[in-house]
N, C-alpha and C. Protein backbone atom coordinates (compact mmCIF):
# COMPACT_ATOMS: atom_id res chain seq x y z
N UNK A 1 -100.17 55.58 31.06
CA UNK A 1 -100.41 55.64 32.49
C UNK A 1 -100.35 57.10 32.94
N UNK A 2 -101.16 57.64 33.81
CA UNK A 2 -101.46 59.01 34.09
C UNK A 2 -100.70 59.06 35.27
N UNK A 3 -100.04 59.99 35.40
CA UNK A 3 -98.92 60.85 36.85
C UNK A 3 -100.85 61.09 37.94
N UNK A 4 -99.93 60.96 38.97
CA UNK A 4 -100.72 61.39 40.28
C UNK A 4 -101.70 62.89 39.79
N UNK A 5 -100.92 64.03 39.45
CA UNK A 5 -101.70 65.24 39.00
C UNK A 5 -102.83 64.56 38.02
N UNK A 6 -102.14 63.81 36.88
CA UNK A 6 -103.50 63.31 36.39
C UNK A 6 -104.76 62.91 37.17
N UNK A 7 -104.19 62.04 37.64
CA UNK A 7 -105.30 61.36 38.32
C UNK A 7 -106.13 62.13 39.41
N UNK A 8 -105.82 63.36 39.84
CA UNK A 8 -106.38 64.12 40.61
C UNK A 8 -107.06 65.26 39.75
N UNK A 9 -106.32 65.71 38.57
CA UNK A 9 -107.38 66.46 37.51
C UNK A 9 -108.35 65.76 37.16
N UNK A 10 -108.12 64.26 37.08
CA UNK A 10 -109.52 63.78 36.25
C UNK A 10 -110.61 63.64 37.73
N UNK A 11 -109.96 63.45 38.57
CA UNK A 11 -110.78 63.21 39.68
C UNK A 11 -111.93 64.40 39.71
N UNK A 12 -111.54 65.47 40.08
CA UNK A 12 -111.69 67.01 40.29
C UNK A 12 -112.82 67.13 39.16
N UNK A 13 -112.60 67.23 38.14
CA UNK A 13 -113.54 67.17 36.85
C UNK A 13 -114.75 66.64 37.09
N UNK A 14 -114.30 65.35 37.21
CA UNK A 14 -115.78 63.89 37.01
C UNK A 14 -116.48 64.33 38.45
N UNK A 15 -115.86 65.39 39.69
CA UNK A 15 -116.54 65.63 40.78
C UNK A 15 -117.50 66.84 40.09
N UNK A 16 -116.67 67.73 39.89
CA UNK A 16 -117.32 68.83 39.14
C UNK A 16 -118.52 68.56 38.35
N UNK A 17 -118.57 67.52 37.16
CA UNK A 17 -119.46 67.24 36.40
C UNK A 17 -120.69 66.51 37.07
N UNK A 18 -120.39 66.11 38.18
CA UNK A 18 -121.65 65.49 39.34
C UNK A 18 -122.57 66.76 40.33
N UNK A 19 -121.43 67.37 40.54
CA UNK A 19 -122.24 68.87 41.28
C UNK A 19 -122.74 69.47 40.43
N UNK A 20 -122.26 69.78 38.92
CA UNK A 20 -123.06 70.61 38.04
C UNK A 20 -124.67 69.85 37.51
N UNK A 21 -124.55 68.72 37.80
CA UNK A 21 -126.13 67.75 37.76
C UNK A 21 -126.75 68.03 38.82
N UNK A 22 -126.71 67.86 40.09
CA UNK A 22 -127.43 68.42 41.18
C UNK A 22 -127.95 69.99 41.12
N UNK A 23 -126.89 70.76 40.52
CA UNK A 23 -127.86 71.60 40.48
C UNK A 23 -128.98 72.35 39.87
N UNK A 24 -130.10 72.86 40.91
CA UNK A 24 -131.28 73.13 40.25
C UNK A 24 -131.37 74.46 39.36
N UNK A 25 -131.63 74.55 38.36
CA UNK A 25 -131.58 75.58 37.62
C UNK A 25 -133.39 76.34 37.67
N UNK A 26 -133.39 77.44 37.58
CA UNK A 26 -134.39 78.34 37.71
C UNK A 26 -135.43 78.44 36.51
N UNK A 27 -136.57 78.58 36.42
CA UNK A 27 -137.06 78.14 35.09
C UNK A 27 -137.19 80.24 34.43
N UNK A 28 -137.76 80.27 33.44
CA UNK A 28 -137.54 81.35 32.93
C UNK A 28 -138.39 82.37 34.01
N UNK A 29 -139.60 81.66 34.07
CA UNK A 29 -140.45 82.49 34.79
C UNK A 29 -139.67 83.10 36.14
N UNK A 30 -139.14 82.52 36.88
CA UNK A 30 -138.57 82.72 38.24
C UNK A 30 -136.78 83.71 37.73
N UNK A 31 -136.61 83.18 36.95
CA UNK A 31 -135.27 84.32 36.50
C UNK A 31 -136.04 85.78 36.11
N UNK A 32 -137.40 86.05 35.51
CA UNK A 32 -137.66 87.02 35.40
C UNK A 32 -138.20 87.79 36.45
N UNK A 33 -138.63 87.26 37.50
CA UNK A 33 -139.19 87.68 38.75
C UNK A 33 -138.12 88.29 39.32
N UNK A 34 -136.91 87.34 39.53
CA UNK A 34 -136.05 87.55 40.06
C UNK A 34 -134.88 88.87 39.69
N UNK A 35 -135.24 89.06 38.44
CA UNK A 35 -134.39 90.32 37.73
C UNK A 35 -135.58 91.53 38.14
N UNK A 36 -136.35 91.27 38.37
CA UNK A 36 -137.27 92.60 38.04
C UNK A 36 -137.11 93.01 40.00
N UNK A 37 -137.43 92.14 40.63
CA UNK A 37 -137.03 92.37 42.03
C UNK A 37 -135.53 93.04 42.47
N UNK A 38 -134.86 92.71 41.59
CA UNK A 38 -132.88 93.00 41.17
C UNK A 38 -133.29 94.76 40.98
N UNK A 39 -133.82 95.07 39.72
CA UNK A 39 -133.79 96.04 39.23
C UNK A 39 -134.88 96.95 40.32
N UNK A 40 -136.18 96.52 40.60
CA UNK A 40 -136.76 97.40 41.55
C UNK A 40 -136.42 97.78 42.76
N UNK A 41 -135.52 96.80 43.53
CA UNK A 41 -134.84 97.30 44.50
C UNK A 41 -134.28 98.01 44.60
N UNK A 42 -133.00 98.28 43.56
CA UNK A 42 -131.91 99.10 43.27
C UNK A 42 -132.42 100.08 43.07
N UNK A 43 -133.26 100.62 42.16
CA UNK A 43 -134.07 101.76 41.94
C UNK A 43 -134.33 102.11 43.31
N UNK A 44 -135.22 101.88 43.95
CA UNK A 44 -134.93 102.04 45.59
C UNK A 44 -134.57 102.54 46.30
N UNK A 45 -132.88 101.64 46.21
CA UNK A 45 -132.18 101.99 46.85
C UNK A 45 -131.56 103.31 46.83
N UNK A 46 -131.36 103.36 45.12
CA UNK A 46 -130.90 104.62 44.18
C UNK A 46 -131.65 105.83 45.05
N UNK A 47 -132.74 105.85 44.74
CA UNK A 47 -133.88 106.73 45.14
C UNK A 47 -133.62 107.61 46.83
N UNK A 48 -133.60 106.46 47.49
CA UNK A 48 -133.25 106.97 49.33
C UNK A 48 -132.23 107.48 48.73
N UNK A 49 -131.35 106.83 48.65
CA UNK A 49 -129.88 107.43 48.63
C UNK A 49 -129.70 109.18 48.44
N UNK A 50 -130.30 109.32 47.14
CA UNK A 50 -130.70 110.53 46.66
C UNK A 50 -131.53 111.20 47.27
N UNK A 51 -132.58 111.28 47.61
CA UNK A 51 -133.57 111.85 48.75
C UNK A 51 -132.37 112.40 50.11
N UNK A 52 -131.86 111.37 50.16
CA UNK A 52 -130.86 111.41 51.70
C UNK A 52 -129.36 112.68 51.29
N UNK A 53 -129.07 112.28 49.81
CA UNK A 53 -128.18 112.89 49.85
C UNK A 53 -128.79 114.66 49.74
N UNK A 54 -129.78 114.98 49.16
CA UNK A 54 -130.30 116.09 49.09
C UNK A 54 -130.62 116.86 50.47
N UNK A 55 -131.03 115.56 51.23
CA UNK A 55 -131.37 116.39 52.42
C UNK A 55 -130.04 116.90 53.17
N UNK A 56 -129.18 115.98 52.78
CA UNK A 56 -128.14 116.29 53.69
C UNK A 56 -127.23 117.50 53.07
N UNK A 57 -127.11 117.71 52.14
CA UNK A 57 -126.60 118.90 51.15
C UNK A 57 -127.16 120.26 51.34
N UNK A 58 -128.87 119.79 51.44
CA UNK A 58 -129.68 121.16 52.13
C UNK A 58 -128.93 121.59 53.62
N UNK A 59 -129.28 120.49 54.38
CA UNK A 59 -128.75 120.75 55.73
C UNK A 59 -127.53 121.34 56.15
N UNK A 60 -126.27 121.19 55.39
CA UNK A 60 -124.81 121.58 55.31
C UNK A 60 -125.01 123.47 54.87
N UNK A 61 -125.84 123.11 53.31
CA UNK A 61 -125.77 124.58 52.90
C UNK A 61 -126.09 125.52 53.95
N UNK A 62 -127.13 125.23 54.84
CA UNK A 62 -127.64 126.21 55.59
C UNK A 62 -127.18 126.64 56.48
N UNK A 63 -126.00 124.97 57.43
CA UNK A 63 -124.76 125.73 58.40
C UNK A 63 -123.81 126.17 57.83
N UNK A 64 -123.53 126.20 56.51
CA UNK A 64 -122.16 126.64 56.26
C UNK A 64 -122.61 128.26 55.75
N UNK A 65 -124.16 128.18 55.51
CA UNK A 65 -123.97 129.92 54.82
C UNK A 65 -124.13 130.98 55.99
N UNK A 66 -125.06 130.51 57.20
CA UNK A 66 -125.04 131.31 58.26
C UNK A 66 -123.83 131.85 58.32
């Protein structure tokens, strides 16, 4: 006979193992779309960032050397 915790671990589980069936999994094609959109963004983002930080490094040098 299983204690109350039992019976609420097995509960928890057999719920678990019902949500992990519902969900929809991505087929390969759409995981690769989806990484390449991952990676081109970031590049991107990388990119401004850098553009921005340059400009702003220019901009400093020039009040701080006056």
């Amino acid at each position: 006979m299983a204690t109350t915790i039992g019976h609420q671990l097995i509960a928890y589980f057999k719920g678990a193992n019902e949500e992990l069936r519902k969900v929809v999994w991505p087929t390969k094609q759409e995981t690769i779309r989806s990484t390449i959109a991952v990676i081109a963004l970031s590049l991107g983002a990388g990119l401004f960032f850098w553009l921005l930080d340059l400009v702003f490094n220019f901009g400093l040098s020039k009040l701080l050397i006056k």
